[in-house]
N, C-alpha and C. Protein backbone atom coordinates (compact mmCIF):
# COMPACT_ATOMS: atom_id res chain seq x y z
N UNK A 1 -4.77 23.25 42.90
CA UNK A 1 -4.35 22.27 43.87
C UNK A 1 -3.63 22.96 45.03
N UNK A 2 -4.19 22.30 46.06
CA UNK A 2 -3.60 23.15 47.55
C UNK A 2 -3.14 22.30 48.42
N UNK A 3 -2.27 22.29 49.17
CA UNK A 3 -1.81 21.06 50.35
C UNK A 3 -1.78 22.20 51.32
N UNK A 4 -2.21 21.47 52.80
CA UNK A 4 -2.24 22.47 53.64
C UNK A 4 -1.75 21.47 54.99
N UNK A 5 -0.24 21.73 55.42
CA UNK A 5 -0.06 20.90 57.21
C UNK A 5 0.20 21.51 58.13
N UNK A 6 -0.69 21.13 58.89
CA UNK A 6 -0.58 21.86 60.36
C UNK A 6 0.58 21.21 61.07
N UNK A 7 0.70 22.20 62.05
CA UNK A 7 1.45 22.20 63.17
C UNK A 7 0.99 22.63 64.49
N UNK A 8 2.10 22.27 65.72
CA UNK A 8 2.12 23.03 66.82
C UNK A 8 1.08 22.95 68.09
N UNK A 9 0.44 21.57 67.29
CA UNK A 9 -0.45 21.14 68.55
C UNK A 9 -0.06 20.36 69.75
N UNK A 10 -0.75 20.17 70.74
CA UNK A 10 -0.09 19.59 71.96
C UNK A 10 -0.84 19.87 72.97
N UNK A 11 -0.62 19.31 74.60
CA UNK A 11 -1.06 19.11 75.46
C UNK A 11 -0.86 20.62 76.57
N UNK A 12 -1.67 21.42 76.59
CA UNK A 12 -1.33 22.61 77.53
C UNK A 12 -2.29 22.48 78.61
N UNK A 13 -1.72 23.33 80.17
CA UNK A 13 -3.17 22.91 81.28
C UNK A 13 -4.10 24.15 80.77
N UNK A 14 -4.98 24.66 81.30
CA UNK A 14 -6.01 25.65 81.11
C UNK A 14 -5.26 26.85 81.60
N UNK A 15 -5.71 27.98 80.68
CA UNK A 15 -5.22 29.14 81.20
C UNK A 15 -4.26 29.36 80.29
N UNK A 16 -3.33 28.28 79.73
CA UNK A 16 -2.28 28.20 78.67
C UNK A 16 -2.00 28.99 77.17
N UNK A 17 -1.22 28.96 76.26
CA UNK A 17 -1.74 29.13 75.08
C UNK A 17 -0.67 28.35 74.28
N UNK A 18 -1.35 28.02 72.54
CA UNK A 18 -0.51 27.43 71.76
C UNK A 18 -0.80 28.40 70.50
N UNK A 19 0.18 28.26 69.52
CA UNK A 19 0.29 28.82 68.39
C UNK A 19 0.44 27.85 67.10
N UNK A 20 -0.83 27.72 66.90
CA UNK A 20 -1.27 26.39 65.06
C UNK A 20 -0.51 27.07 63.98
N UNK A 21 0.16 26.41 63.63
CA UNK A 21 0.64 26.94 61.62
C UNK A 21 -0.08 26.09 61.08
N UNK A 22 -0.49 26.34 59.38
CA UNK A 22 -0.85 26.10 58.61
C UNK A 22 0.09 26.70 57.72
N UNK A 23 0.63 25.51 56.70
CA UNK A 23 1.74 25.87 56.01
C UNK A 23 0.89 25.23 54.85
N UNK A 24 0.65 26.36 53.67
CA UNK A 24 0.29 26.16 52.65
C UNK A 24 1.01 25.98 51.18
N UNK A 25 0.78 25.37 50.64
CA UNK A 25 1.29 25.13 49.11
C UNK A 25 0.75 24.65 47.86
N UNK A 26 1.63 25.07 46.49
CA UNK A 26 0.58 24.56 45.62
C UNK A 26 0.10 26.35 45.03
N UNK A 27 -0.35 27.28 45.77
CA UNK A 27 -0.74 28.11 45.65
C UNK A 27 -0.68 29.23 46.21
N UNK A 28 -0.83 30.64 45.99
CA UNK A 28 -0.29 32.10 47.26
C UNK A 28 -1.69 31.66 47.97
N UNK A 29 -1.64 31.66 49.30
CA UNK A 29 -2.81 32.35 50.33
C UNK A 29 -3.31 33.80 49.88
N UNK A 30 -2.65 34.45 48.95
CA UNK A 30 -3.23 35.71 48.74
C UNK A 30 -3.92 35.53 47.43
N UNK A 31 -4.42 34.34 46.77
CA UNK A 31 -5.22 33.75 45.69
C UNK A 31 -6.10 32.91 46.18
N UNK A 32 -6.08 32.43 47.74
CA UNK A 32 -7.32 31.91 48.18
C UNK A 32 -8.52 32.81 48.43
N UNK A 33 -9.58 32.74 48.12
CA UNK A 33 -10.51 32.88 48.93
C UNK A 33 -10.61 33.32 50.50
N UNK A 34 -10.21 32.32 51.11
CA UNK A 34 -10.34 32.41 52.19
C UNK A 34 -10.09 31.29 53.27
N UNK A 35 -8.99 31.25 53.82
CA UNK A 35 -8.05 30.66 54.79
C UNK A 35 -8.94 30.78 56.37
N UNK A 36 -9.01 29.47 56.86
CA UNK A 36 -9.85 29.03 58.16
C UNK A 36 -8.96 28.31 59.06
N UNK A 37 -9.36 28.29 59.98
CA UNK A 37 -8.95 27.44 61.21
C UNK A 37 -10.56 26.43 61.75
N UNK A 38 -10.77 25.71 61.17
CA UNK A 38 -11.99 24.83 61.97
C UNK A 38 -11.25 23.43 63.10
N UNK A 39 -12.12 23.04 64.19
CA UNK A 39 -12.07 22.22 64.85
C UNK A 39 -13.38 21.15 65.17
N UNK A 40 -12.83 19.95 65.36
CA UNK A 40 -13.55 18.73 66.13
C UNK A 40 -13.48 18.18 67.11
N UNK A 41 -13.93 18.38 67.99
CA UNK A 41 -14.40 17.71 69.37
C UNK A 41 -14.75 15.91 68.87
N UNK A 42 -14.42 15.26 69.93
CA UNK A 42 -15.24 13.76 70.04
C UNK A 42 -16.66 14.12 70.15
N UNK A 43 -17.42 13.54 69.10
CA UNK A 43 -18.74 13.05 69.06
C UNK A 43 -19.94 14.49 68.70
N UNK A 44 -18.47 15.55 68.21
CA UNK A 44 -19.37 17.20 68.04
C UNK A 44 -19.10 16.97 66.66
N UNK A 45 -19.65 17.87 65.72
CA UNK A 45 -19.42 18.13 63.77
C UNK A 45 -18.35 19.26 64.36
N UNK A 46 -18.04 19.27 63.23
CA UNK A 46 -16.44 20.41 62.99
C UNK A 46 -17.43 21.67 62.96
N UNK A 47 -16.23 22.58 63.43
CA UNK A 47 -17.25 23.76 63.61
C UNK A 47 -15.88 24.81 63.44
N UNK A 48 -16.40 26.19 63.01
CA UNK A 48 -15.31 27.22 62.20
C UNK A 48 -14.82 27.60 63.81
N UNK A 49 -13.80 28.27 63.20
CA UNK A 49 -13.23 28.37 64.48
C UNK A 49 -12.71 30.29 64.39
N UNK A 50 -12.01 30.57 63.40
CA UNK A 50 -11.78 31.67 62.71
C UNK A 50 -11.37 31.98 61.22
N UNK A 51 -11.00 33.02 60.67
CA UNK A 51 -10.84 33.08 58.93
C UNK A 51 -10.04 34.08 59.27
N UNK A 52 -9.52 33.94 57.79
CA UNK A 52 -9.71 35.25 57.39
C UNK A 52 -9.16 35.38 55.64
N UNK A 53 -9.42 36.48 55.00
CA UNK A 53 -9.59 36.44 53.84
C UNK A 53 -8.58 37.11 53.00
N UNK A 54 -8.44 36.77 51.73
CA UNK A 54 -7.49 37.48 50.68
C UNK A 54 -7.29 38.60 51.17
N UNK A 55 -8.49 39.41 51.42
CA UNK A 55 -8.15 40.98 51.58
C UNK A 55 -7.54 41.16 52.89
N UNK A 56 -7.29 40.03 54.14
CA UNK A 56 -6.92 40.14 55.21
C UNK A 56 -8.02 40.60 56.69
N UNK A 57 -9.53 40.35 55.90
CA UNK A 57 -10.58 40.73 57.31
C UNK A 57 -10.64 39.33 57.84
N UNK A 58 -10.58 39.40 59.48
CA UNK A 58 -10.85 38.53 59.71
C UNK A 58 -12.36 38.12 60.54
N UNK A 59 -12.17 36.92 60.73
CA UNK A 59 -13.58 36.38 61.35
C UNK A 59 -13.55 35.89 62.43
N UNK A 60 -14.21 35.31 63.68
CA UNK A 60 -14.20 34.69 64.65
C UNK A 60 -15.73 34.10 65.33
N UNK A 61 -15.10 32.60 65.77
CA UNK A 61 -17.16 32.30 66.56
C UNK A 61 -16.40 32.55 68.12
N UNK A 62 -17.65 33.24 68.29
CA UNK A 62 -18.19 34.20 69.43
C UNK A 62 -17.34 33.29 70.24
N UNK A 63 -17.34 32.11 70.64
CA UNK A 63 -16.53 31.32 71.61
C UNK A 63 -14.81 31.67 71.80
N UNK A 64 -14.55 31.96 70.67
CA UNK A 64 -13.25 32.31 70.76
C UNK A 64 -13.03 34.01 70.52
N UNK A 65 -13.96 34.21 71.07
CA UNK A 65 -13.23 35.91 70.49
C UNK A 65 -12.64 36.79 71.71
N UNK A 66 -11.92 37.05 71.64
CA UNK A 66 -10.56 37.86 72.26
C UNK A 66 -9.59 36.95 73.42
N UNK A 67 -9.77 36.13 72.82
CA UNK A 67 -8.72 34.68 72.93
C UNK A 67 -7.48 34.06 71.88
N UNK A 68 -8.37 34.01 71.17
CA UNK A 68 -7.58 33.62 69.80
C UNK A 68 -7.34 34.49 68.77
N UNK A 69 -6.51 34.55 67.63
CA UNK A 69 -5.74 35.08 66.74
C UNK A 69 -5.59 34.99 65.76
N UNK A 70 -6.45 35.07 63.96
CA UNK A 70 -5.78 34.28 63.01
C UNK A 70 -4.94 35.54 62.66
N UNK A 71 -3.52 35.07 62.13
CA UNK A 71 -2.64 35.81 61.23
C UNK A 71 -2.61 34.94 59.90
N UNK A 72 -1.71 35.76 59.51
CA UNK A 72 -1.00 35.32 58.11
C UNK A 72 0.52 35.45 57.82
N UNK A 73 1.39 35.20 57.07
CA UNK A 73 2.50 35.48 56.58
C UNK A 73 3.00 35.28 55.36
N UNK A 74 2.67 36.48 54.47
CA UNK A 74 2.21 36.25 53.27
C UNK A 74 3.54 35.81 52.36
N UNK A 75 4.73 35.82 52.88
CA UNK A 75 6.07 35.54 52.03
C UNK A 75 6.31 33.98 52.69
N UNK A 76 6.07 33.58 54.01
CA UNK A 76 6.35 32.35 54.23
C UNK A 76 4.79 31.42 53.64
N UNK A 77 3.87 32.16 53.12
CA UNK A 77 2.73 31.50 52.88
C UNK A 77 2.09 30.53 54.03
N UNK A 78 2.15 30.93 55.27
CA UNK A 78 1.25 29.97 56.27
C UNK A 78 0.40 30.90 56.82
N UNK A 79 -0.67 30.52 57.63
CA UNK A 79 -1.46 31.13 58.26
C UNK A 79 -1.43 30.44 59.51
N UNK A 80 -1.87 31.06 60.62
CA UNK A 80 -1.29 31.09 62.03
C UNK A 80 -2.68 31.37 62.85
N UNK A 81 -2.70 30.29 63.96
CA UNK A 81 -4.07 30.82 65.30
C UNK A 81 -3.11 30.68 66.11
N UNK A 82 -3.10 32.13 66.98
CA UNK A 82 -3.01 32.26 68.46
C UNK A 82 -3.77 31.95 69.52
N UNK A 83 -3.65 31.10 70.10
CA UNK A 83 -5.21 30.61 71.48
C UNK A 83 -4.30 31.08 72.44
N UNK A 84 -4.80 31.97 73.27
CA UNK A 84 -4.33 31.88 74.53
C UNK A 84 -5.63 32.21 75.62
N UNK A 85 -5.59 31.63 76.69
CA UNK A 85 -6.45 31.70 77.66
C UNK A 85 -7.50 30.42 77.27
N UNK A 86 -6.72 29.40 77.32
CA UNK A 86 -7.00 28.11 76.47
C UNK A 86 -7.80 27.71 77.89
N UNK A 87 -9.00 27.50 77.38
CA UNK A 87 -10.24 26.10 78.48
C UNK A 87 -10.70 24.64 77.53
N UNK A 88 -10.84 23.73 78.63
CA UNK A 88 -11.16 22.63 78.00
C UNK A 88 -12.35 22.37 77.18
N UNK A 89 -12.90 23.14 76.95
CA UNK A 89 -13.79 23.01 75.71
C UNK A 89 -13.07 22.95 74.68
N UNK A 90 -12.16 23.64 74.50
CA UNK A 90 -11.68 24.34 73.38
C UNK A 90 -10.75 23.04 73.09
N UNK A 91 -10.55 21.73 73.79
CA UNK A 91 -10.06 20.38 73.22
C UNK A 91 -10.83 20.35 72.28
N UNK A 92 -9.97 19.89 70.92
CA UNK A 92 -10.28 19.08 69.58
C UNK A 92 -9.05 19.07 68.29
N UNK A 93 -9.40 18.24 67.43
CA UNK A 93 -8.74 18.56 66.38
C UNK A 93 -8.81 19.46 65.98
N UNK A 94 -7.67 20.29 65.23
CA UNK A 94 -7.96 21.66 64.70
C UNK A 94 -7.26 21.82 62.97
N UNK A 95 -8.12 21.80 62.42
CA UNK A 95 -7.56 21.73 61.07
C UNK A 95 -7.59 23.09 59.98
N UNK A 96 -6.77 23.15 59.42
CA UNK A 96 -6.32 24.38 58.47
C UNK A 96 -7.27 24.04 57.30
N UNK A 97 -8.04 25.30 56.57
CA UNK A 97 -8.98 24.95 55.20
C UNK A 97 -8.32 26.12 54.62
N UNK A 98 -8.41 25.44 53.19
CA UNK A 98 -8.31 26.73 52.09
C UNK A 98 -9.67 26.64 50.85
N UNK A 99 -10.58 27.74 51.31
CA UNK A 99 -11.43 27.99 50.89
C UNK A 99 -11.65 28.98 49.23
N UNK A 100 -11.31 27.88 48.18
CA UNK A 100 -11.72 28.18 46.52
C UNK A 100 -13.02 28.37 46.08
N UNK A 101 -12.77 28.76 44.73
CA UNK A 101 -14.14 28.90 44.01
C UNK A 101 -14.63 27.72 43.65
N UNK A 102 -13.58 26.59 43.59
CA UNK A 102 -13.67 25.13 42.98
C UNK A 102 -13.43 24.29 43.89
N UNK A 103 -13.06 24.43 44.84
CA UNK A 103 -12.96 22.99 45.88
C UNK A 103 -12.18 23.90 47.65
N UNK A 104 -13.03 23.23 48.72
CA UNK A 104 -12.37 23.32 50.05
C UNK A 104 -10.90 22.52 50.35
N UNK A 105 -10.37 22.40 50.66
CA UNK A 105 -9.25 21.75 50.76
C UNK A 105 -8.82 21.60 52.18
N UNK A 106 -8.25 20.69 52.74
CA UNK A 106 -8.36 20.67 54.21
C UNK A 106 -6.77 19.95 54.88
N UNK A 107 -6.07 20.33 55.65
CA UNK A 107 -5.11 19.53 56.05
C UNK A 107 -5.53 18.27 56.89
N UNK A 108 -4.13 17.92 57.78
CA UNK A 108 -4.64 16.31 58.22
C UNK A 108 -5.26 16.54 59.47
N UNK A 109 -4.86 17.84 60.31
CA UNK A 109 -5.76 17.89 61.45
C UNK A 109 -4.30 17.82 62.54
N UNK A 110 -4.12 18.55 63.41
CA UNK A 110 -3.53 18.91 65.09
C UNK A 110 -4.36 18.55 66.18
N UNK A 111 -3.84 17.68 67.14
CA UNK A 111 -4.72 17.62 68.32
C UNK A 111 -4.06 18.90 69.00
N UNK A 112 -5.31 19.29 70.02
CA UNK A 112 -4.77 20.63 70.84
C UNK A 112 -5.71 19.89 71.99
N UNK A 113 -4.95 19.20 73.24
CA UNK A 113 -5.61 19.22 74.53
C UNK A 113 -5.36 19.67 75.59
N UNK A 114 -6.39 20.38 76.23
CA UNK A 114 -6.40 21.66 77.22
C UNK A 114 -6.92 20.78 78.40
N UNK A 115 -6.03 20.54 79.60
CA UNK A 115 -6.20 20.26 80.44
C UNK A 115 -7.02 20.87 81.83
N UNK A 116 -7.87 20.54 82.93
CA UNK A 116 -8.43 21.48 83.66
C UNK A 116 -6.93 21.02 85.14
């Protein structure tokens, strides 16, 4: 069993940046699988956003790469996206996953809107 709540979302203009927590519990992030950042747009499917894994490699979609940031902090147990050089595409919900052998698990979701 995993609970996962985000934070730290909010209204920035373009060009901006914000910093998402994902504060996990229930379990170490260093016994997940693999810790994500996915987002939803109005009227788009959720789509990955970045990872990264037990062993600490991380991942990124091509849209966000050398923009954004996943960390970790393995004694406070949260995991962390850095966006900076934020454009309005990049408006949506943004939700924290913790990726098991037995079940995805998902928090409640951060709005992040990027103004032009």
């Amino acid at each position: 069993q995993v609970q996962l709540v985000e934070s730290g979302g909010g209204l920035v203009q373009a060009g901006g940046s914000l910093r998402l927590s994902c504060a996990a519990s229930g379990r170490s992030i260093l016994s997940i699988n693999t810790m994500g950042w996915y987002r939803q747009a109005p009227g788009k499917q959720r789509e990955l956003v970045a990872t990264i894994t037990s062993g600490g490699t991380t991942n990124y979609a091509d849209s966000v790469k050398g923009r954004f940031t996943i960390s970790r902090d393995i004694i406070k147990n949260t995991v962390s996206l850095q966006m900076n050089s934020l454009k309005p595409e990049d408006t949506a919900v943004y939700y924290c996953n913790a990726h098991t052998i037995v079940y995805n698990y998902w928090g409640q979701g951060t709005q992040v809107t990027v103004s032009s």
